[in-house]
N, C-alpha and C. Protein backbone atom coordinates (compact mmCIF):
# COMPACT_ATOMS: atom_id res chain seq x y z
N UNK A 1 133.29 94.72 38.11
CA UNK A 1 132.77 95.91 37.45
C UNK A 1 133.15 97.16 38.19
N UNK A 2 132.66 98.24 37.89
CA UNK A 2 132.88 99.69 38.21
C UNK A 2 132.51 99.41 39.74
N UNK A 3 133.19 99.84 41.21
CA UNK A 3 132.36 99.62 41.74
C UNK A 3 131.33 101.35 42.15
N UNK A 4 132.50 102.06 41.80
CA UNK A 4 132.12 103.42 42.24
C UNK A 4 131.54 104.18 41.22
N UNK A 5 130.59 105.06 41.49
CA UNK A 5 129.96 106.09 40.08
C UNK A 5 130.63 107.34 40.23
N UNK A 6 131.35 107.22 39.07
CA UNK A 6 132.39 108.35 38.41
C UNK A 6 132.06 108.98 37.41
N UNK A 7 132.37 110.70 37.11
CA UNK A 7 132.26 111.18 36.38
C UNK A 7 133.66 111.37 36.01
N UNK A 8 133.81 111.71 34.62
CA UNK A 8 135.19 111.60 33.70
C UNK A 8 135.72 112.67 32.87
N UNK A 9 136.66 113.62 32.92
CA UNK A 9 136.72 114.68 32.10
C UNK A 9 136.75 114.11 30.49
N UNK A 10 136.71 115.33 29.96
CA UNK A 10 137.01 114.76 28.11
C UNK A 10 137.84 114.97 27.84
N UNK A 11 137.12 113.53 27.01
CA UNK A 11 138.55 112.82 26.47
C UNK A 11 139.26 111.42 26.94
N UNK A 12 138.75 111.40 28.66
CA UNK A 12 139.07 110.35 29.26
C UNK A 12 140.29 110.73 29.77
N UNK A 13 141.32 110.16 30.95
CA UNK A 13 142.27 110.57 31.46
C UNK A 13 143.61 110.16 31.33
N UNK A 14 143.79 109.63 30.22
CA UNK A 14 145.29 108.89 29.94
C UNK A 14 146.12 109.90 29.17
N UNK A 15 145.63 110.75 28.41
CA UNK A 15 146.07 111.79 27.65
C UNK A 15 146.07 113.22 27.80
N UNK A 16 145.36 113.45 29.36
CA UNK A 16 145.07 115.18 29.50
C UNK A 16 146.32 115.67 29.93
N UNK A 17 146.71 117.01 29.59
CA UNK A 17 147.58 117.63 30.18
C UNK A 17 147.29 118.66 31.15
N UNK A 18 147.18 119.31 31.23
CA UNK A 18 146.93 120.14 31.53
C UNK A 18 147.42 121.82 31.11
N UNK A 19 139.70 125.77 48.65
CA UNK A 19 138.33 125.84 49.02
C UNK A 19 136.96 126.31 48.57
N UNK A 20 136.73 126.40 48.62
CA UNK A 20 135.02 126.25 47.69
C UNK A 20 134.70 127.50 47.59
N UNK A 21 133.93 128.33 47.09
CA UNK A 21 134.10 129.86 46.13
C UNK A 21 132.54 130.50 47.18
N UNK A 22 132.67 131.71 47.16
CA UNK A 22 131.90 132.25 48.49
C UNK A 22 130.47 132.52 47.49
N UNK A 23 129.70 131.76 47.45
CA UNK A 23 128.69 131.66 46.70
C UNK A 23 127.26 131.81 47.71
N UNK A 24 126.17 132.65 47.67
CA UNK A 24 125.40 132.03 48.80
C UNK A 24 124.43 130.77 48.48
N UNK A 25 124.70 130.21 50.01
CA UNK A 25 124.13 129.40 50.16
C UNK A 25 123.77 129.11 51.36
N UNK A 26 122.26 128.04 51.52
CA UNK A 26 121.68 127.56 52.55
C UNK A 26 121.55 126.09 51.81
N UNK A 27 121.15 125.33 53.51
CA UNK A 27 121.05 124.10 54.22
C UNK A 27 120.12 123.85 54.44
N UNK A 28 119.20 122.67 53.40
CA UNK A 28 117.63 122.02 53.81
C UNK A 28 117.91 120.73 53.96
N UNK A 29 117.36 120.22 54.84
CA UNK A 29 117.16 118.69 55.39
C UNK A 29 116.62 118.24 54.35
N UNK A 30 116.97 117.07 53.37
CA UNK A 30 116.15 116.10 52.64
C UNK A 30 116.31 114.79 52.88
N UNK A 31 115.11 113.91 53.48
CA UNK A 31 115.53 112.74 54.15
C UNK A 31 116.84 112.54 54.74
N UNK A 32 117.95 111.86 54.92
CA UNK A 32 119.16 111.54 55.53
C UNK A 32 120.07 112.64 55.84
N UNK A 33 120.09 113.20 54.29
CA UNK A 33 121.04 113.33 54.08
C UNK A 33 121.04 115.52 54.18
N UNK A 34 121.61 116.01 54.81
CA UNK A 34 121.19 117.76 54.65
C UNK A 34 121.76 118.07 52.85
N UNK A 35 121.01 118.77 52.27
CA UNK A 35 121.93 119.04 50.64
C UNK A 35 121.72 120.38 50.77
N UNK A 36 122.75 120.63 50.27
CA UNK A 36 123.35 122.21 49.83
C UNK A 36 122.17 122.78 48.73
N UNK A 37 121.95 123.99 48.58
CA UNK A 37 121.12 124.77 47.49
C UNK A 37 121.32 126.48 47.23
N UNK A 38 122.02 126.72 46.20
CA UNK A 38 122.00 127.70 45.68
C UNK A 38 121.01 128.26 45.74
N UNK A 39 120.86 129.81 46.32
CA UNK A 39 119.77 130.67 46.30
C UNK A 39 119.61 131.91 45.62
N UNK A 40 121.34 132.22 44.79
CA UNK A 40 120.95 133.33 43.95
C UNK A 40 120.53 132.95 42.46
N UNK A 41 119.77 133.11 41.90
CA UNK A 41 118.72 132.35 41.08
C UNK A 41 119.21 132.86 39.57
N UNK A 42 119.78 132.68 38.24
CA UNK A 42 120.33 133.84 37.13
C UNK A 42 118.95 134.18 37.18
N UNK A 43 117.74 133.76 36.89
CA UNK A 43 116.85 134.45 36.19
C UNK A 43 116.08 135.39 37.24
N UNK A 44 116.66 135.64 38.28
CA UNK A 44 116.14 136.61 39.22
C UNK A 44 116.51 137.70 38.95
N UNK A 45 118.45 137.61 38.40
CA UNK A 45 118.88 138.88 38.54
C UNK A 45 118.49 139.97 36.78
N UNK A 46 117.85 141.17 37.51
CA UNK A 46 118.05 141.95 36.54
C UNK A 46 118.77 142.90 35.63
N UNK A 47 119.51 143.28 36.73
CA UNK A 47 120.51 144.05 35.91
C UNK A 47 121.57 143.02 36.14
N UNK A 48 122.01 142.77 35.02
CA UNK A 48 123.46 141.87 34.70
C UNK A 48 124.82 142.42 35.38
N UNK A 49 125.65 141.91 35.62
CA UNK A 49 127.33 142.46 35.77
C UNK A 49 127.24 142.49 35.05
N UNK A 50 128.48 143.66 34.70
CA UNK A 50 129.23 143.85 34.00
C UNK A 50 130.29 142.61 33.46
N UNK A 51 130.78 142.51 32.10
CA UNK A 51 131.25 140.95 31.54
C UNK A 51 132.83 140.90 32.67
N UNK A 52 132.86 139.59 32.77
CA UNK A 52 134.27 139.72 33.13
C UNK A 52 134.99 138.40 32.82
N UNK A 53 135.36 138.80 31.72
CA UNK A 53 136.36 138.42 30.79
C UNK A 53 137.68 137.61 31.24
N UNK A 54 138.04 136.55 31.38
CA UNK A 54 139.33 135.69 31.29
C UNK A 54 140.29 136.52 30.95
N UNK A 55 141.33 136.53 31.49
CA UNK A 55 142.63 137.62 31.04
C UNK A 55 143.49 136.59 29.95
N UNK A 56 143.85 137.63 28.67
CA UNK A 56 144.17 136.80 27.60
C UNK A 56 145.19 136.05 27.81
N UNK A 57 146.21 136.82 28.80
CA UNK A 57 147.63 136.27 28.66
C UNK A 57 147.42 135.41 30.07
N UNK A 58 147.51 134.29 30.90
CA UNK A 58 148.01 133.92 32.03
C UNK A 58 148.43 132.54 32.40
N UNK A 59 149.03 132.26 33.42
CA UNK A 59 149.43 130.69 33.37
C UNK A 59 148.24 129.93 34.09
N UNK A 60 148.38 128.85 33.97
CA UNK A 60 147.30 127.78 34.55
C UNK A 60 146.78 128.26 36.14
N UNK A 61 148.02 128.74 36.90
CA UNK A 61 147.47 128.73 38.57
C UNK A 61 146.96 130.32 38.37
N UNK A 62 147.34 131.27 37.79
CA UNK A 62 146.35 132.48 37.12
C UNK A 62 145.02 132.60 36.94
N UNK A 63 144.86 131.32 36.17
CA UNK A 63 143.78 131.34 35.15
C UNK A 63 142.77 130.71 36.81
N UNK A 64 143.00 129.83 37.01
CA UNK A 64 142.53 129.02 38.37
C UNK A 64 142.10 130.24 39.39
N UNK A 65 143.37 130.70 39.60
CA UNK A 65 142.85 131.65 40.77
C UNK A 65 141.92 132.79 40.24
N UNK A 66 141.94 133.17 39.14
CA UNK A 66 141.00 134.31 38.37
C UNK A 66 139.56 133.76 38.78
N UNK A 67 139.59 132.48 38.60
CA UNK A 67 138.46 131.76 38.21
C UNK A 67 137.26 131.79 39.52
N UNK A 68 138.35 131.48 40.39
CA UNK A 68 137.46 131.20 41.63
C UNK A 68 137.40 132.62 42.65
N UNK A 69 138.25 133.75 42.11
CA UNK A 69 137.52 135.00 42.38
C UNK A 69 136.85 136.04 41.91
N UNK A 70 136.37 135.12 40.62
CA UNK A 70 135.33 135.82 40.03
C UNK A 70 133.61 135.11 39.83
N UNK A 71 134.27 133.85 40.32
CA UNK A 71 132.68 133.24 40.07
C UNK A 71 131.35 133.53 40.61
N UNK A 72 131.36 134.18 41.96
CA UNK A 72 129.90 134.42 42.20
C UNK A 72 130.06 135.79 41.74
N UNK A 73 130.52 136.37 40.79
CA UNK A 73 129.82 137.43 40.10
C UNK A 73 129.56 136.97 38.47
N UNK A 74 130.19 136.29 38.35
CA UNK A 74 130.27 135.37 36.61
C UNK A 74 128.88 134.33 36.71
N UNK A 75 128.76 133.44 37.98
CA UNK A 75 128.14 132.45 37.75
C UNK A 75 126.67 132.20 38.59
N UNK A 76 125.69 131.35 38.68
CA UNK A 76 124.36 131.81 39.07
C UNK A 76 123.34 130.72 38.81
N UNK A 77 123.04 130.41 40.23
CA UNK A 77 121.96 128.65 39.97
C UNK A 77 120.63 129.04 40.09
N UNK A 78 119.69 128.26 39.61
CA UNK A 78 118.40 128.43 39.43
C UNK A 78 118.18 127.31 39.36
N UNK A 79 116.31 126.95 38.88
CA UNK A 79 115.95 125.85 38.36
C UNK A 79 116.31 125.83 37.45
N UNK A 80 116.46 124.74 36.82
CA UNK A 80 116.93 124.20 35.76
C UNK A 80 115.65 123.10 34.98
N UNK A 81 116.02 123.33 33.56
CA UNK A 81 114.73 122.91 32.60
C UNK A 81 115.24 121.28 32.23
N UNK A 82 116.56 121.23 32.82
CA UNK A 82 117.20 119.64 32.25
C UNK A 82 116.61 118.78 33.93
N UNK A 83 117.27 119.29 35.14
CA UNK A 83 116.86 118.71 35.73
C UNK A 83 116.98 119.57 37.25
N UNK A 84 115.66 119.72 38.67
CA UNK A 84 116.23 120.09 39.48
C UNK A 84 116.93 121.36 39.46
N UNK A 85 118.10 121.63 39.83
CA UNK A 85 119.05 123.02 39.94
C UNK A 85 119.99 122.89 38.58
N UNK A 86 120.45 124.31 38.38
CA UNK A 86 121.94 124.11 37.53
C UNK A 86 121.75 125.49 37.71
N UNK A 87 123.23 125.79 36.85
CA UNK A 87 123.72 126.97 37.23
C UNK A 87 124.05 127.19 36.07
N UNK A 88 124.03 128.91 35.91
CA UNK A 88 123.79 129.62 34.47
C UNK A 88 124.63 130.77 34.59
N UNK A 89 124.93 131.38 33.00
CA UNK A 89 126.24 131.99 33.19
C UNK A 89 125.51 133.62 32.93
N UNK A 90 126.15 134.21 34.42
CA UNK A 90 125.80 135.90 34.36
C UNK A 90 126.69 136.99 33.35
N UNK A 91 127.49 136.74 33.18
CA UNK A 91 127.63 137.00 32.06
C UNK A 91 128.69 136.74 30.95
N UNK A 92 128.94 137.30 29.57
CA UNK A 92 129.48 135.90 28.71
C UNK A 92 130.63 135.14 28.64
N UNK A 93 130.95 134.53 28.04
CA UNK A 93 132.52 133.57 28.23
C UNK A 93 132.68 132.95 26.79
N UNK A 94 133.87 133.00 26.78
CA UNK A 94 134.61 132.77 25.43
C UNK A 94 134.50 131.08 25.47
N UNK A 95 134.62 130.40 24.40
CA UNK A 95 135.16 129.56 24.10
C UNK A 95 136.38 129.05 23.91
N UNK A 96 136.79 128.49 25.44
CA UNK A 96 138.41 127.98 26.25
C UNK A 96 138.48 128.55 27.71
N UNK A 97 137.23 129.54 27.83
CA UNK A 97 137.49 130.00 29.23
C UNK A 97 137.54 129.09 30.31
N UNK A 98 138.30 129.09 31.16
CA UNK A 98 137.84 128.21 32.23
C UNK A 98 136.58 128.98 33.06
N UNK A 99 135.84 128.46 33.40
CA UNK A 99 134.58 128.39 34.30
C UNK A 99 134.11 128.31 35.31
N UNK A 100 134.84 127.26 35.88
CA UNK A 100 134.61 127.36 37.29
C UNK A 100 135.31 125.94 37.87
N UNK A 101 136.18 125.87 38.66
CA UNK A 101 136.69 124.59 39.36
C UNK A 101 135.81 123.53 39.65
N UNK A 102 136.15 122.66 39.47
CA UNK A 102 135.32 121.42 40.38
C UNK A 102 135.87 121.20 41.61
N UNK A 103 135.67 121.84 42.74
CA UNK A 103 136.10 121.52 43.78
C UNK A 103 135.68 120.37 44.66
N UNK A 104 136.81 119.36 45.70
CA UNK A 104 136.31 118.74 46.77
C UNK A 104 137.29 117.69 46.89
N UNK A 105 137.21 116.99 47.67
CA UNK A 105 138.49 115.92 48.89
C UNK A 105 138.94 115.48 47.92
N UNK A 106 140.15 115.30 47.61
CA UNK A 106 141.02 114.75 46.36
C UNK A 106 141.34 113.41 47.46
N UNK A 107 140.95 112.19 47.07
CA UNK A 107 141.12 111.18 47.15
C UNK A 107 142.06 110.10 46.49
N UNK A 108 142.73 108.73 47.19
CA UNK A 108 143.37 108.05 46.53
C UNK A 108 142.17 106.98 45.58
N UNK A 109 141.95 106.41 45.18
CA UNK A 109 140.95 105.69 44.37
C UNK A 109 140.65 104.45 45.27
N UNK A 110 141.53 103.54 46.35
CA UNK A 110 140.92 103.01 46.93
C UNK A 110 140.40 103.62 48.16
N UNK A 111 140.33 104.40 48.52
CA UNK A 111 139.79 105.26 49.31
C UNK A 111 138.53 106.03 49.67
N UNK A 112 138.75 106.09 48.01
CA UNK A 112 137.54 106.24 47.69
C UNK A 112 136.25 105.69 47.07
N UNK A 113 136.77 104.29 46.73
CA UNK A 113 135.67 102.97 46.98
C UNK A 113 135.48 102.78 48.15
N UNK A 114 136.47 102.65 49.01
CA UNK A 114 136.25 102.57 50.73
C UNK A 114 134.66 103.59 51.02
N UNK A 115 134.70 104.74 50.89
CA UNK A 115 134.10 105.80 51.03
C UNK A 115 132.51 105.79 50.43
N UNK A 116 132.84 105.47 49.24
CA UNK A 116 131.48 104.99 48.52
C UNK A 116 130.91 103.98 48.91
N UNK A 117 131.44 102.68 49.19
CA UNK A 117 130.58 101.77 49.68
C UNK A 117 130.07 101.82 51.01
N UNK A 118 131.15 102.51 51.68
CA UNK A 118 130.40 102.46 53.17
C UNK A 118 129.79 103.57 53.91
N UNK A 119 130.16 104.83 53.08
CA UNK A 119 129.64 106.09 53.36
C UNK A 119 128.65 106.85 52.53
N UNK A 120 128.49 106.22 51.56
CA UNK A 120 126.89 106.72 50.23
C UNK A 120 126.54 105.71 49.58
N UNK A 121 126.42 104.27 50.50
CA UNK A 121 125.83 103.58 49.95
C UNK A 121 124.32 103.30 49.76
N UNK A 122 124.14 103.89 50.81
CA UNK A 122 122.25 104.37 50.91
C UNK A 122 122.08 105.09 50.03
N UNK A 123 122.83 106.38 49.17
CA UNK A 123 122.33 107.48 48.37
C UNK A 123 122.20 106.49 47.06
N UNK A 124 121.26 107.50 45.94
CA UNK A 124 121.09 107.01 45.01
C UNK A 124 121.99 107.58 43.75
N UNK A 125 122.57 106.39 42.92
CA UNK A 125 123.61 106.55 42.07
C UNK A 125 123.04 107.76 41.72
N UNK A 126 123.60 108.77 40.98
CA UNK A 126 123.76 110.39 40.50
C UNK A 126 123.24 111.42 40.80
N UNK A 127 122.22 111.44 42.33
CA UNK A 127 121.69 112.49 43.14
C UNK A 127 122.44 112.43 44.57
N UNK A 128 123.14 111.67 44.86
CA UNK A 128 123.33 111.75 46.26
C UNK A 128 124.89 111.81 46.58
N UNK A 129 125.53 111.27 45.54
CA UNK A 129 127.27 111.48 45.41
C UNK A 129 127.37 112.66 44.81
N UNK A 130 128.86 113.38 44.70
CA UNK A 130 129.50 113.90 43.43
C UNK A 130 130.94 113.35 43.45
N UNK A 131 131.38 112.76 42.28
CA UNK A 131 132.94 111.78 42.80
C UNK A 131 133.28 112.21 41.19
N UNK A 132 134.52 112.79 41.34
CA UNK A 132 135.14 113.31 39.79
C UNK A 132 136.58 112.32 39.47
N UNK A 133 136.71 111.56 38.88
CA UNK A 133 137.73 110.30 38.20
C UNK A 133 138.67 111.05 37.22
N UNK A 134 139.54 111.47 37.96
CA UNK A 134 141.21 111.68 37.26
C UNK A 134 142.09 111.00 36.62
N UNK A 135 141.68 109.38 37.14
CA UNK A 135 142.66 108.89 36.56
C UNK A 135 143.35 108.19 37.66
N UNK A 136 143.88 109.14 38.60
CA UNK A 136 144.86 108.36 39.57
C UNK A 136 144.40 108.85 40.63
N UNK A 137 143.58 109.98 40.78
CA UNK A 137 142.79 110.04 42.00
C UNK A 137 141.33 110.46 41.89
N UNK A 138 140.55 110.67 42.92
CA UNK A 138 139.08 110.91 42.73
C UNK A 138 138.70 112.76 43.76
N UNK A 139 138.01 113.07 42.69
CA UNK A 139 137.78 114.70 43.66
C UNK A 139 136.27 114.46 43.98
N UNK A 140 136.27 114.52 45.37
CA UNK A 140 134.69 114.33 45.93
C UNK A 140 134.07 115.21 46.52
N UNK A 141 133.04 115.73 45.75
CA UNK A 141 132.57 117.09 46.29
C UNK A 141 131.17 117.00 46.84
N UNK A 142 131.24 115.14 47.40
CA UNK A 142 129.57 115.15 48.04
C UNK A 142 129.24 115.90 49.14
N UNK A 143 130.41 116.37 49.59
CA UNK A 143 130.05 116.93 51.33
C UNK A 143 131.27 118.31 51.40
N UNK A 144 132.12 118.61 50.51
CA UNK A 144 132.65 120.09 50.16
C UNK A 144 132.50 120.08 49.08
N UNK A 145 131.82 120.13 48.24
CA UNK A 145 132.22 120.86 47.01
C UNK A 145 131.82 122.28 46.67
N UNK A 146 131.46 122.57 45.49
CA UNK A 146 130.99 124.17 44.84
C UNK A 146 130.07 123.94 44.11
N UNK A 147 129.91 125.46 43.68
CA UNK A 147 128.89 125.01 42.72
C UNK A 147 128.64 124.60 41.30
N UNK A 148 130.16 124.05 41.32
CA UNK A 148 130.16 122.75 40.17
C UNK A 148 129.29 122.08 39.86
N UNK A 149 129.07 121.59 41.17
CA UNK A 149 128.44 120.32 41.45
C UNK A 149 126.73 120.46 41.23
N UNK A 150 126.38 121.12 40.71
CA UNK A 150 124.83 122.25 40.40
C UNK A 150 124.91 121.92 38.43
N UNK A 151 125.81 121.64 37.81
CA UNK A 151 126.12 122.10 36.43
C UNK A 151 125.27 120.54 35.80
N UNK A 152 124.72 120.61 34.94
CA UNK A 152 123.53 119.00 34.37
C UNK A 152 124.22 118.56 33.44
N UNK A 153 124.42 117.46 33.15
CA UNK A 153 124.55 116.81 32.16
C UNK A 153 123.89 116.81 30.61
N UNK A 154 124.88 117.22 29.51
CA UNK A 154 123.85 117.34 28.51
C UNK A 154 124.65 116.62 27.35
N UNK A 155 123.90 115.92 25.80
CA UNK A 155 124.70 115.41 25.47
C UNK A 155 124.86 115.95 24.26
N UNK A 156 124.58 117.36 24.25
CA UNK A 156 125.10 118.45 23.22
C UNK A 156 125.57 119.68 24.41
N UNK A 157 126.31 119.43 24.75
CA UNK A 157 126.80 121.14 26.13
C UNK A 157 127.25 121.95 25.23
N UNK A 158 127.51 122.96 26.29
CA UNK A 158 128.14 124.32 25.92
C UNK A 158 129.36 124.36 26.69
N UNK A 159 129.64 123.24 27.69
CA UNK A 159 131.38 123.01 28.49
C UNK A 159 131.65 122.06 28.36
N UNK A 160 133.04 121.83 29.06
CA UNK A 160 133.23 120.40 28.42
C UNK A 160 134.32 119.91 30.06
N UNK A 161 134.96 119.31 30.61
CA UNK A 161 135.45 119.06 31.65
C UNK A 161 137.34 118.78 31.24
N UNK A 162 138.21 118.81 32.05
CA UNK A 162 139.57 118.80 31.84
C UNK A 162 140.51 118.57 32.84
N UNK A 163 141.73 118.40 33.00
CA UNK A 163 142.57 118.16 33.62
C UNK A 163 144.07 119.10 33.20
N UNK A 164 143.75 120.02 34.66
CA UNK A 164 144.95 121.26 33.61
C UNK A 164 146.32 121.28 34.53
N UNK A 165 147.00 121.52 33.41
CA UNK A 165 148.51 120.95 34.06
C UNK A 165 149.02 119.94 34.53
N UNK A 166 149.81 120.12 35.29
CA UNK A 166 149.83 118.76 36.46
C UNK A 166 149.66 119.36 37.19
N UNK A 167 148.58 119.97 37.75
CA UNK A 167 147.98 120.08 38.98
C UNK A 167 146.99 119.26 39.51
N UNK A 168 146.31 118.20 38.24
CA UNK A 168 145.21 117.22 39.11
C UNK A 168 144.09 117.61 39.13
N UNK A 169 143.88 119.33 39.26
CA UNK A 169 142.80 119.92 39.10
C UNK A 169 141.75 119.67 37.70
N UNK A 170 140.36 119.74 38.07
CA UNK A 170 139.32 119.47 37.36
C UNK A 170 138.90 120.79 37.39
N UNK A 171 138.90 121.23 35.65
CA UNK A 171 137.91 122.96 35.54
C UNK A 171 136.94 123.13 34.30
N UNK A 172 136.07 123.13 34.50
CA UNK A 172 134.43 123.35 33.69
C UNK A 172 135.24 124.17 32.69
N UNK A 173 135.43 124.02 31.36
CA UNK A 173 135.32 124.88 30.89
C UNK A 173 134.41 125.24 29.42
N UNK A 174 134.23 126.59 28.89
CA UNK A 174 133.28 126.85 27.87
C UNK A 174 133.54 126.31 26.69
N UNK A 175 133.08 125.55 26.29
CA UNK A 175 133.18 124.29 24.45
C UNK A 175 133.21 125.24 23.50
N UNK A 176 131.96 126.30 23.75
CA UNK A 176 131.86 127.44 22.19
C UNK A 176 131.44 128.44 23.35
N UNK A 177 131.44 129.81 22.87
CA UNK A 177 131.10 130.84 23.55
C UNK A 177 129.73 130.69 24.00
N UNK A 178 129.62 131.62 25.23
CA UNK A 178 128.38 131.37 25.87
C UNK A 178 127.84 132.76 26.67
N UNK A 179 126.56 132.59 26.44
CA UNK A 179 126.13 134.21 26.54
C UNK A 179 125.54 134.46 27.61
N UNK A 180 125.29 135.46 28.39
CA UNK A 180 124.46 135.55 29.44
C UNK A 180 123.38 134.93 29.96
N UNK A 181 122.79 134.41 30.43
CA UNK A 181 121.72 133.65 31.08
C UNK A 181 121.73 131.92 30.62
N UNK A 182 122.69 131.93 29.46
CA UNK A 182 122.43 130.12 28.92
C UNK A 182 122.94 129.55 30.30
N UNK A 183 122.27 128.75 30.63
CA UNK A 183 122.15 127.13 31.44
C UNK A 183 123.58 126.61 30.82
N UNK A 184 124.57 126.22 32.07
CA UNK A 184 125.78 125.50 31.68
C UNK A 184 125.48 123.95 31.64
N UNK A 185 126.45 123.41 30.77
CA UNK A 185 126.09 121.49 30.88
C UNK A 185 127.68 121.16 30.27
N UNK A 186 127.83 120.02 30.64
CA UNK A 186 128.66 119.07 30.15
C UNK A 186 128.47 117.70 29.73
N UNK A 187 129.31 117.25 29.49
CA UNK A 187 129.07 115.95 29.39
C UNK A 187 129.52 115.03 30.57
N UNK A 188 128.80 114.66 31.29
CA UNK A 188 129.50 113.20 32.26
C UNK A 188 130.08 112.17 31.95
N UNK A 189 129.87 111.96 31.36
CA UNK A 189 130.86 110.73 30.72
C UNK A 189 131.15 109.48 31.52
N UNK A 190 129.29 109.45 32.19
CA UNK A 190 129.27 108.64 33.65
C UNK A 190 130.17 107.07 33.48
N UNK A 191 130.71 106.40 34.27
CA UNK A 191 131.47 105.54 34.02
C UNK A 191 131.21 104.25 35.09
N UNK A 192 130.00 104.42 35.47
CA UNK A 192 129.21 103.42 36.85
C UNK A 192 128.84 102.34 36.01
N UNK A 193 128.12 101.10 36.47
CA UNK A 193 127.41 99.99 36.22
C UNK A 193 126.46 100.49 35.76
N UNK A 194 125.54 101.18 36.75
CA UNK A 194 124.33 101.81 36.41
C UNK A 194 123.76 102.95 35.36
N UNK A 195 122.81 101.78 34.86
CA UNK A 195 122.21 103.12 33.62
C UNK A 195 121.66 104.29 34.20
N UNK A 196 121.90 105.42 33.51
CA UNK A 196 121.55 106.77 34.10
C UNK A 196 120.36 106.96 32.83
N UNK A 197 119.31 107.35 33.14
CA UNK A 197 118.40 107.83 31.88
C UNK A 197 118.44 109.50 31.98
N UNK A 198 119.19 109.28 30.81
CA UNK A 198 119.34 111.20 30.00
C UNK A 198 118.28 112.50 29.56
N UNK A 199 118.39 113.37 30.62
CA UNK A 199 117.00 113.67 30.65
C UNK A 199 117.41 115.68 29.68
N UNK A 200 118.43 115.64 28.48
CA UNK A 200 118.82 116.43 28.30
C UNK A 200 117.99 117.15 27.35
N UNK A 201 117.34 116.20 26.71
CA UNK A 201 116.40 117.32 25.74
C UNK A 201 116.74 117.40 24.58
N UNK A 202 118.32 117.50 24.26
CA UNK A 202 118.95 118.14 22.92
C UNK A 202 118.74 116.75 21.62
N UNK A 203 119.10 117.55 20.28
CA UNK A 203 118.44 116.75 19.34
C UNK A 203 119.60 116.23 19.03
N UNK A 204 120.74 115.62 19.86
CA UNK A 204 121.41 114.72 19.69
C UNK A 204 121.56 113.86 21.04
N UNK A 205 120.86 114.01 21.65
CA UNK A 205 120.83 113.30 23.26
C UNK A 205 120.95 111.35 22.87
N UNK A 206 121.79 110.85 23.55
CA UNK A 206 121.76 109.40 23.31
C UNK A 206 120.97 108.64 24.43
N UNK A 207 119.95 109.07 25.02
CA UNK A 207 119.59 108.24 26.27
C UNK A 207 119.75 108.33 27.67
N UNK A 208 121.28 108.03 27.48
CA UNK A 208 121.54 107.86 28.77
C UNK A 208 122.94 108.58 29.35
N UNK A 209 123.30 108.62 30.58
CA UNK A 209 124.01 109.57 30.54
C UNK A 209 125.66 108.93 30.39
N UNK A 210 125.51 107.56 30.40
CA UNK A 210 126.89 106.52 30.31
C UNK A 210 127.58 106.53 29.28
N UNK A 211 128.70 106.90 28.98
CA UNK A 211 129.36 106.51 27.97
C UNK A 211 128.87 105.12 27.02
């Protein structure tokens, strides 16, 4: 079986074509393991940025680099009503924008079973990893990632996940337009042994978060 818990862009990876973003953050001890936590909150901030808009015309490493020097003014974690933290959009985004990278250790796939079994095998399947499944390699953002890794699972979203170019790279991006303060989600498209129970809310939610 699966041995590792993977998340999967859409669509699955046979057909896609195509450092971590200065966001603040602090470091709380929770049992074992120290976890990362976003502290600028969307629903704290009052006066909004100003929109900042995806540039219409650009190529993939453009669009990428736009992305990740605009996100801590575009993007913004709080509590979240699905689960824990997520992160919400400061202000709006088109439908196709890219969003925000999934950053972290681009791994070979046995490597990264190596890694999972012997290095998060104490954590609990879908709070204690983040491991993103390309296809031919794995991006692991349990111990670098961004604040991707903050975004909930939903099984009606407003993003959707991808594989752009041949660069390998994984980027959040917006499904239908999305307006200031909405809560971002995707779909996981979890691909583990283990049942995940789906805690999304929406009136098409299937349960669970597994394919």
């Amino acid at each position: 079986g699966q041995l590792c818990s993977r998340l999967l862009p859409f669509g699955g990876v046979s057909h896609l074509h195509g450092g971590g973003y200065n966001v603040p953050m602090r470091t709380e001890s929770s049992g074992k393991a120290s976890v990362p936590y976003i502290i600028s909150g969307a629903r704290l901030h009052r006066r909004m940025p100003k929109p900042r808009m995806e540039p219409p015309v650009a190529s993939v490493i453009d669009r990428l680099a736009w992305t990740g020097a605009t996100v801590s003014t575009r993007l913004a974690a709080g509590r979240s009503r699905i689960h824990g933290w997520g992160v919400f959009a400061q202000s709006p985004h088109k439908a196709g924008d890219f969003v925000v990278e999934y950053i972290g250790v681009v791994l070979r796939n046995p490597v990264a079973n190596r890694r999972e079994e012997r290095e998060y095998a104490s954590s609990v399947v879908g709070t204690g990893t983040y491991m993103f499944s390309t296809g031919a390699s794995v991006i692991d953002a349990t111990a670098a990632g961004n604040v991707a890794q903050l975004i909930n699972h939903s099984c009606e979203p407003n993003c959707f996940s991808r594989i752009v170019g041949q660069t390998g790279r994984v980027v959040i991006c917006a499904l239908r337009d999305i307006q200031a303060g909405e809560e971002l989600s995707y779909d996981y498209r979890f691909c583990g042994d283990e049942v995940l129970v789906c805690k999304c809310g929406s009136a098409k939610c299937r349960g669970t978060v597994n394919l």
